[in-house]
N, C-alpha and C. Protein backbone atom coordinates (compact mmCIF):
# COMPACT_ATOMS: atom_id res chain seq x y z
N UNK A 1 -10.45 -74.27 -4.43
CA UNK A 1 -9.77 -73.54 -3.39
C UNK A 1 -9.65 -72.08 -3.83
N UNK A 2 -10.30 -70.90 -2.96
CA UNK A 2 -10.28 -69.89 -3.07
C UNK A 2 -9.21 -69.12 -2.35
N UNK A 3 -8.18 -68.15 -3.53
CA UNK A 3 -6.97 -67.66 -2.70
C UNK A 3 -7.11 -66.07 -2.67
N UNK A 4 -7.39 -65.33 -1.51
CA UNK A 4 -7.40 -64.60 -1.78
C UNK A 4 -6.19 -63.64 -1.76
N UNK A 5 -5.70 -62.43 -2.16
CA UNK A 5 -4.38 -61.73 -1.98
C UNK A 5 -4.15 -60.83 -1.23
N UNK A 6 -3.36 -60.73 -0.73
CA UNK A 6 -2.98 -59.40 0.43
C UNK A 6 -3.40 -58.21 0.30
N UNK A 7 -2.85 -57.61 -0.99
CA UNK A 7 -2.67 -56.46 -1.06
C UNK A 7 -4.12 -55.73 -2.03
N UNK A 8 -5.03 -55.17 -1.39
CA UNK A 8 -6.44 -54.94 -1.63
C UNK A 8 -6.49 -53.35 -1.92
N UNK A 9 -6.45 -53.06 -2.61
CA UNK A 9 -7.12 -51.54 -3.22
C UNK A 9 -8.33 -51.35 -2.35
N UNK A 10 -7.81 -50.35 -1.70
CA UNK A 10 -9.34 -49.87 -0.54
C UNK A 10 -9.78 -47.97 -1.22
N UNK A 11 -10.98 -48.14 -1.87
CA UNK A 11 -11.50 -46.51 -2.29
C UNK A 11 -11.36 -45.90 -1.45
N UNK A 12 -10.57 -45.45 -0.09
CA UNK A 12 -10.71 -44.59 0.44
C UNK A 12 -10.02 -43.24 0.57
N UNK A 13 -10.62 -41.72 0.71
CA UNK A 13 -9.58 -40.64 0.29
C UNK A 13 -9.44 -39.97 1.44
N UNK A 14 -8.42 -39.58 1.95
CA UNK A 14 -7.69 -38.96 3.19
C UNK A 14 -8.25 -37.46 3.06
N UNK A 15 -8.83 -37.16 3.91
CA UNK A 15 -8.56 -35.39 3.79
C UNK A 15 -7.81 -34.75 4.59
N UNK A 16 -7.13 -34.84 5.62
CA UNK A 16 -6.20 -34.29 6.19
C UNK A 16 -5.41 -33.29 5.46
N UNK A 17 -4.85 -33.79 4.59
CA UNK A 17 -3.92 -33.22 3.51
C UNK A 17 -4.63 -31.68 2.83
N UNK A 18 -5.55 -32.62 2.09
CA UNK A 18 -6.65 -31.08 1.80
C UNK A 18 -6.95 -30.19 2.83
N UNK A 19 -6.97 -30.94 3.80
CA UNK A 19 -7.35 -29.47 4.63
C UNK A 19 -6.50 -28.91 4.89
N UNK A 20 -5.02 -29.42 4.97
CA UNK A 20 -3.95 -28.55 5.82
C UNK A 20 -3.65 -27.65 4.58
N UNK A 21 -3.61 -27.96 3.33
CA UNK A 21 -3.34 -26.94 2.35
C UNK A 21 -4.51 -25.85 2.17
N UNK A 22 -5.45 -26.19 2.58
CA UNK A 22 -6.80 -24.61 2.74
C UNK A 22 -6.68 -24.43 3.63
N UNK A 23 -6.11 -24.71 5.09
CA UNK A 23 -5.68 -24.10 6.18
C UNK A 23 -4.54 -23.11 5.71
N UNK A 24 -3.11 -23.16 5.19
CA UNK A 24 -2.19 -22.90 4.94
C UNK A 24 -2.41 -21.48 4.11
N UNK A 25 -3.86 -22.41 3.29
CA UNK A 25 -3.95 -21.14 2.17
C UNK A 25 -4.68 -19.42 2.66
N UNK A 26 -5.52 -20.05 4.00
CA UNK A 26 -6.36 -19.17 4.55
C UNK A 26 -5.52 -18.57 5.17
N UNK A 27 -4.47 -18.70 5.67
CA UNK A 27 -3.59 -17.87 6.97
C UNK A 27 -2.69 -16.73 5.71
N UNK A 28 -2.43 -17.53 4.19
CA UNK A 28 -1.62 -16.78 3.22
C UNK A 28 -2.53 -15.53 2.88
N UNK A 29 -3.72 -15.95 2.70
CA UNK A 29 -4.60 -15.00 2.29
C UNK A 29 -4.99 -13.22 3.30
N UNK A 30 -4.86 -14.20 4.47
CA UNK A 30 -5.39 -13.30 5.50
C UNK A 30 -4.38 -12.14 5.95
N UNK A 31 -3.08 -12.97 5.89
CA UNK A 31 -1.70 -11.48 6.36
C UNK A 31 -1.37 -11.38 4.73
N UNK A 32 -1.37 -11.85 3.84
CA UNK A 32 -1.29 -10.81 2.61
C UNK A 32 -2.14 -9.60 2.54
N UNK A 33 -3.30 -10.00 2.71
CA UNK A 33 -4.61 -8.55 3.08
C UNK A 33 -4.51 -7.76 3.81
N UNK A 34 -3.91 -8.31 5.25
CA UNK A 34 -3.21 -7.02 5.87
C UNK A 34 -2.18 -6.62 5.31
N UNK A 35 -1.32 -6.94 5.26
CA UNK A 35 0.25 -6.28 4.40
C UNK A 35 -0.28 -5.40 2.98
N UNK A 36 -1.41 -5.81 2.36
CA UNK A 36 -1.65 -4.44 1.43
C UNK A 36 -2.12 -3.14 1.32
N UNK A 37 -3.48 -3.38 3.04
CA UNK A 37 -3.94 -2.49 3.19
C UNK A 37 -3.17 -1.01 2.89
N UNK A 38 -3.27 0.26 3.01
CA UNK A 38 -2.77 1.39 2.85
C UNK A 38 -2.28 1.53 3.87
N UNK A 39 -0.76 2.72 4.36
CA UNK A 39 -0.10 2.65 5.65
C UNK A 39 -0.77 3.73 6.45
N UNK A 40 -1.42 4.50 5.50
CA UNK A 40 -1.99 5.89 5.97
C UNK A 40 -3.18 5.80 6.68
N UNK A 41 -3.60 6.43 7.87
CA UNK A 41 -4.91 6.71 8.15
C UNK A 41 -5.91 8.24 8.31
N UNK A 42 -4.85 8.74 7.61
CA UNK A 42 -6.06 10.10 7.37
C UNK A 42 -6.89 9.68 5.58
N UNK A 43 -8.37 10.08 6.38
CA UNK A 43 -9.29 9.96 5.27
C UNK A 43 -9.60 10.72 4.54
N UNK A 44 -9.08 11.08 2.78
CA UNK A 44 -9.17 11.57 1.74
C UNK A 44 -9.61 10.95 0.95
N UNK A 45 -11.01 11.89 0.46
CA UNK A 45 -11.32 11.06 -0.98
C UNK A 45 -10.58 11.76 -2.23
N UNK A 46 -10.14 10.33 -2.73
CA UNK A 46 -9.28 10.35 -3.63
C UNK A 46 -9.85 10.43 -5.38
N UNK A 47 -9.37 11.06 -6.43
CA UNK A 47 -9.73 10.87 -7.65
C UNK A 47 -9.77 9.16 -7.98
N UNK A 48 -10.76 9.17 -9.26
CA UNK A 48 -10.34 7.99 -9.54
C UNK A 48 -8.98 7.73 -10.53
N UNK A 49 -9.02 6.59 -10.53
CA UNK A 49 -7.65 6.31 -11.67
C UNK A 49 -7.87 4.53 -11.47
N UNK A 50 -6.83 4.36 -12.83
CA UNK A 50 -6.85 2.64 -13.56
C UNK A 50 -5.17 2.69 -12.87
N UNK A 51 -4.99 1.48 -12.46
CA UNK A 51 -4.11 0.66 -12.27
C UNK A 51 -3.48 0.80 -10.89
N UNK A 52 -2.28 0.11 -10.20
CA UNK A 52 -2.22 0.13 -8.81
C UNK A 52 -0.64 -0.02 -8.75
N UNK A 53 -0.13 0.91 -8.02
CA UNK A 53 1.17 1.06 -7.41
C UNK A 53 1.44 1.38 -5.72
N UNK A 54 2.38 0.24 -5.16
CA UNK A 54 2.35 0.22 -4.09
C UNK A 54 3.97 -0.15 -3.96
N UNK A 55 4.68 1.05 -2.87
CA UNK A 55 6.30 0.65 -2.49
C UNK A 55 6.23 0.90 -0.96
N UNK A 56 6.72 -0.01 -0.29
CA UNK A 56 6.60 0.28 0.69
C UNK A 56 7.66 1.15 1.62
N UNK A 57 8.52 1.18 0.81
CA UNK A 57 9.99 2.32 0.87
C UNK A 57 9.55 3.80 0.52
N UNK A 58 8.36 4.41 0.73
CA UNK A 58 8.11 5.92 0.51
C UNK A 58 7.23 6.49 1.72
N UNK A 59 7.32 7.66 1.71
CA UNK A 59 6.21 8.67 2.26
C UNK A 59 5.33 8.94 1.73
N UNK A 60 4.10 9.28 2.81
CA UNK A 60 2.96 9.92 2.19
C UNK A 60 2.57 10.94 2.36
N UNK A 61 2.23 12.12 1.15
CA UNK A 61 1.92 13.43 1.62
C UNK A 61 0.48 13.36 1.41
N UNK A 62 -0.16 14.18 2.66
CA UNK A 62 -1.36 14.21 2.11
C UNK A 62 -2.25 15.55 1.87
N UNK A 63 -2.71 16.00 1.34
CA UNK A 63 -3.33 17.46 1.15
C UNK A 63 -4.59 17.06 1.17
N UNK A 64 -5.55 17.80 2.24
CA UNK A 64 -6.98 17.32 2.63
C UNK A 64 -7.81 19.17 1.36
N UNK A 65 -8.94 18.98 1.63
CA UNK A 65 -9.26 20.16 0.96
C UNK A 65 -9.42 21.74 2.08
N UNK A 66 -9.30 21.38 3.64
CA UNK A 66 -8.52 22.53 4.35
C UNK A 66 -7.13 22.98 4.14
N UNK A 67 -6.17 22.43 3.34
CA UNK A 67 -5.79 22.96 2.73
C UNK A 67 -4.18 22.57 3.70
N UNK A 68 -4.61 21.52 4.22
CA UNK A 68 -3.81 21.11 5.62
C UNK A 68 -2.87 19.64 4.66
N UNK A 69 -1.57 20.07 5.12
CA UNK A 69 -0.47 19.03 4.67
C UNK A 69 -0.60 18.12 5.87
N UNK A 70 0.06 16.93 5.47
CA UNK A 70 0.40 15.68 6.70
C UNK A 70 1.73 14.77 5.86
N UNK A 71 2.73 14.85 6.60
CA UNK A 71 3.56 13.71 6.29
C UNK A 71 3.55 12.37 7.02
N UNK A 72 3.21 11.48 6.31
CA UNK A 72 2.29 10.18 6.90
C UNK A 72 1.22 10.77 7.65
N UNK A 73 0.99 10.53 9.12
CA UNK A 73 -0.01 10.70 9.48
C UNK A 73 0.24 12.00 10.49
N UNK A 74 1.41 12.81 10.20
CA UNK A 74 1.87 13.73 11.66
C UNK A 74 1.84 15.30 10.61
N UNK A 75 0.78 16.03 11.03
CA UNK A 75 0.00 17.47 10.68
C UNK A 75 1.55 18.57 10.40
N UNK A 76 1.81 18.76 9.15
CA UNK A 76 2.95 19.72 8.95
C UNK A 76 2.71 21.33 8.69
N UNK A 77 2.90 21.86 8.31
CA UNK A 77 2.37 23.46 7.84
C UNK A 77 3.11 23.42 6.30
N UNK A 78 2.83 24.28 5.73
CA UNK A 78 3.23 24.34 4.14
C UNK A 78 4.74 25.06 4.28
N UNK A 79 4.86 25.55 4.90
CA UNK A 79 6.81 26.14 4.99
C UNK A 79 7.41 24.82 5.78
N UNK A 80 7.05 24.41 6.29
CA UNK A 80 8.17 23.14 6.54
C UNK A 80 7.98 21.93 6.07
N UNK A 81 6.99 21.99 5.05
CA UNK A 81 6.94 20.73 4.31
C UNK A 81 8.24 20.06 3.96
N UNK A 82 9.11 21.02 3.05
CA UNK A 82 10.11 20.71 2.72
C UNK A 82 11.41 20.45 3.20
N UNK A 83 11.70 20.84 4.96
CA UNK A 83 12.20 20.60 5.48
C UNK A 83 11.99 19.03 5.73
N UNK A 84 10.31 18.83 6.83
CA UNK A 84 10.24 17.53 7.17
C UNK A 84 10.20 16.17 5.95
N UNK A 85 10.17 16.48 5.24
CA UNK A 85 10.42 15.61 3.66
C UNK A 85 11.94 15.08 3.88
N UNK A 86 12.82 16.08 3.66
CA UNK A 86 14.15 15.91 3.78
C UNK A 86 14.83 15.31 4.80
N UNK A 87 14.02 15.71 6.09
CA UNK A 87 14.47 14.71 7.46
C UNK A 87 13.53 13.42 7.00
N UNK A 88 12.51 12.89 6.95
CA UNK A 88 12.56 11.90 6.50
C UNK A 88 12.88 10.72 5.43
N UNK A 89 12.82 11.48 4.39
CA UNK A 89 13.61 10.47 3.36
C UNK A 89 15.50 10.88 3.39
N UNK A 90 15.75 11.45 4.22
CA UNK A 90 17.39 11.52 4.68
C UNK A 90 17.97 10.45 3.88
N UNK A 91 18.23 9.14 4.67
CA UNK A 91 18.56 7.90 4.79
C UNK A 91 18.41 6.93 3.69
N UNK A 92 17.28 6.98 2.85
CA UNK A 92 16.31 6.32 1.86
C UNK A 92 17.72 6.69 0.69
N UNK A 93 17.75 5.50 -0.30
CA UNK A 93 18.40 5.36 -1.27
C UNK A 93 17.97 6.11 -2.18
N UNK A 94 16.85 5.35 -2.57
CA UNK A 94 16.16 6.11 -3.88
C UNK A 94 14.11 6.70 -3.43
N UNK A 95 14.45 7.76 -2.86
CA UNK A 95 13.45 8.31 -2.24
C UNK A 95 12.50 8.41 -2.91
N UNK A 96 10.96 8.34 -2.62
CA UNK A 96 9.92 8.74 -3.38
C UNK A 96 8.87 8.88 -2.21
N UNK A 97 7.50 9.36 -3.06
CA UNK A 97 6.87 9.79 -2.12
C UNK A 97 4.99 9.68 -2.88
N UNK A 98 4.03 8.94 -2.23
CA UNK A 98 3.13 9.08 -2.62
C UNK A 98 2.13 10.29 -2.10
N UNK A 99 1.65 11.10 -3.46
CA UNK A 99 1.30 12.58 -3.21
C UNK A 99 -0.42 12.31 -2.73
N UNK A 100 -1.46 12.21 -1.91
CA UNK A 100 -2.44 12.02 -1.93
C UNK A 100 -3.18 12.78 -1.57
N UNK A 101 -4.02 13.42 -2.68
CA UNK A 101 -4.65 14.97 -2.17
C UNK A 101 -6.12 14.93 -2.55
N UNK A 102 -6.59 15.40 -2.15
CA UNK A 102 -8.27 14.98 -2.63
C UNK A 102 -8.75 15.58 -3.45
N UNK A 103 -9.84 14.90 -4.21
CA UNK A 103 -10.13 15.65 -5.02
C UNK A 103 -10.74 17.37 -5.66
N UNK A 104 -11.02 18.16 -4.88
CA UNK A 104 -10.97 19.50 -5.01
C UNK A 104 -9.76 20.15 -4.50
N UNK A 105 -8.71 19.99 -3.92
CA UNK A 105 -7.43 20.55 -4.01
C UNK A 105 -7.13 20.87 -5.14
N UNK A 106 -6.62 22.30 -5.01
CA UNK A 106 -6.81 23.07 -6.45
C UNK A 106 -5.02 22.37 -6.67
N UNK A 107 -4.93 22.44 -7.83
CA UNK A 107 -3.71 21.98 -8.80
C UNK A 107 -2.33 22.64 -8.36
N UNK A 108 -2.54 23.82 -7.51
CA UNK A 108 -1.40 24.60 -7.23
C UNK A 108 -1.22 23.61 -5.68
N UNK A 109 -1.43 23.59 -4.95
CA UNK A 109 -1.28 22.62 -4.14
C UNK A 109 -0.33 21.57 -4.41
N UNK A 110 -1.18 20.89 -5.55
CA UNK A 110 -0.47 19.82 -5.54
C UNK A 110 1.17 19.70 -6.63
N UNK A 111 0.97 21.05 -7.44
CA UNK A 111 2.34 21.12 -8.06
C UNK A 111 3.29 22.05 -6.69
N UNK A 112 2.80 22.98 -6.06
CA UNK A 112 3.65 22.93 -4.59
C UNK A 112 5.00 22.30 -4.28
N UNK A 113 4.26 20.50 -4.13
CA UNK A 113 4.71 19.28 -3.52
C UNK A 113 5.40 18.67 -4.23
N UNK A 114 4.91 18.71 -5.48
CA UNK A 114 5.84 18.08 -6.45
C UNK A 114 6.93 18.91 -7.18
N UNK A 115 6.89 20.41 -7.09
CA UNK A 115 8.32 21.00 -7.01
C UNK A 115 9.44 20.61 -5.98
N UNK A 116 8.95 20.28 -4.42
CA UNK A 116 9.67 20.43 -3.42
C UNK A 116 10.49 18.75 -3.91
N UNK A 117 9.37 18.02 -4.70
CA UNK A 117 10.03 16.55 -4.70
C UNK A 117 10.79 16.72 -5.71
N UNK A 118 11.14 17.60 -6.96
CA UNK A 118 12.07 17.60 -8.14
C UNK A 118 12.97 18.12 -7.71
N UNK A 119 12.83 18.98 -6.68
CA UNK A 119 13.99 19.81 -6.25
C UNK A 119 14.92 19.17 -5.47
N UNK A 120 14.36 18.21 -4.82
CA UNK A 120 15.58 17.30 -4.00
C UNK A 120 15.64 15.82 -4.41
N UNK A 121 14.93 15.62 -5.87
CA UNK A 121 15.22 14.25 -5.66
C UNK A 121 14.48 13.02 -5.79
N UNK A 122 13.30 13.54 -5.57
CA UNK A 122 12.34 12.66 -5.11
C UNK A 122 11.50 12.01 -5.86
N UNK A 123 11.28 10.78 -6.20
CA UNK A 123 10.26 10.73 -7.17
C UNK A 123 8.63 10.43 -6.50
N UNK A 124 7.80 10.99 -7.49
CA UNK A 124 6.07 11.23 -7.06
C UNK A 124 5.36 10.44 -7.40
N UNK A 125 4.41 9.77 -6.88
CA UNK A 125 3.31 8.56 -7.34
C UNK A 125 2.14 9.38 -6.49
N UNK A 126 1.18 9.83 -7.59
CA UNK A 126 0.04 10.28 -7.35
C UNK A 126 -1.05 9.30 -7.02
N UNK A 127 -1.27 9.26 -5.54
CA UNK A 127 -2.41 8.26 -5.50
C UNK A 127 -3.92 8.56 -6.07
N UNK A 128 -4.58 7.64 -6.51
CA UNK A 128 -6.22 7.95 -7.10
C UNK A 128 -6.70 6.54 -5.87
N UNK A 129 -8.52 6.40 -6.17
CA UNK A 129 -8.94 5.17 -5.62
C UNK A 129 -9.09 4.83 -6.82
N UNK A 130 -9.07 3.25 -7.60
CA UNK A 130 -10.08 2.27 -8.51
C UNK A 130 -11.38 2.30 -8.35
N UNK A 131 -11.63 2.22 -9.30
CA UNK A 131 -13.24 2.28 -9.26
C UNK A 131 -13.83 0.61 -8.96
C-alpha cells in the first residue's frame, strides 16, 4: 500500500515580487535624476574640477563671458547685483550662493561676487563641470 503525503514541495518561483521591487526601483531611479539635475538653465561652460556639491537652499550667480550677471535665471546688471542678492537670500538662515562663471571670465569678475558675498554674509561654492 502506497501512501502518499499532502504536503508536496512544488519548484516553483513567483516573480511578481521581483518585479514589483524593479518596478519600485525604476520610478526611485527616475525622480532621483530629476531632483539632481542643475536648477539653472543658462548655458556656461564651466572649468573643470573633482568632486560634487549640491544645496538646494542657495542662489545661483552666473557670469557668462559677455560679461553679463544673472541671478538664477533673471539678467541683473553689475550695480545691482548686490542689491538683488540681498532681496533674495533676505529670508534664508544660513545663505549661500553658487558662483558659476565660465571659463574665460577674467578673475576680477569673479572676486567682484565674492566680495559682495563676504560682505553680507554669504557663503560661495564655485561651480566647475567633472570630467
Amino acid at each position: 500500500m502506497k501512501l502518499k503525503g499532502r504536503n508536496q514541495i512544488k519548484p516553483e518561483f513567483n516573480m511578481s515580487s521581483m518585479t514589483d521591487i524593479v518596478f519600485l526601483l525604476l520610478i526611485f531611479f527616475m525622480i532621483a535624476s530629476t531632483l539632481a539635475k542643475q536648477l539653472n538653465t543658462i548655458d556656461v561652460k564651466l572649468p573643470q574640477g573633482e568632486g560634487k556639491t549640491e544645496n538646494r537652499n542657495t542662489v545661483a550667480v552666473t557670469i557668462n563671458n559677455k560679461g553679463r550677471y544673472y541671478v538664477n535665471e533673471s539678467r541683473v546688471t553689475k550695480k545691482n547685483l548686490e542689491a538683488q542678492l540681498i532681496q533674495t537670500l533676505g529670508s534664508v538662515n544660513n545663505p549661500s550662493l553658487v558662483l558659476r562663471a565660465e571659463k574665460k571670465v577674467s578673475i576680477q569678475e569673479v572676486v567682484f561676487v565674492m566680495n559682495i558675498a563676504n560682505k553680507n554674509g554669504i557663503k560661495v561654492v564655485l561651480a566647475v563641470d567633472t570630467p
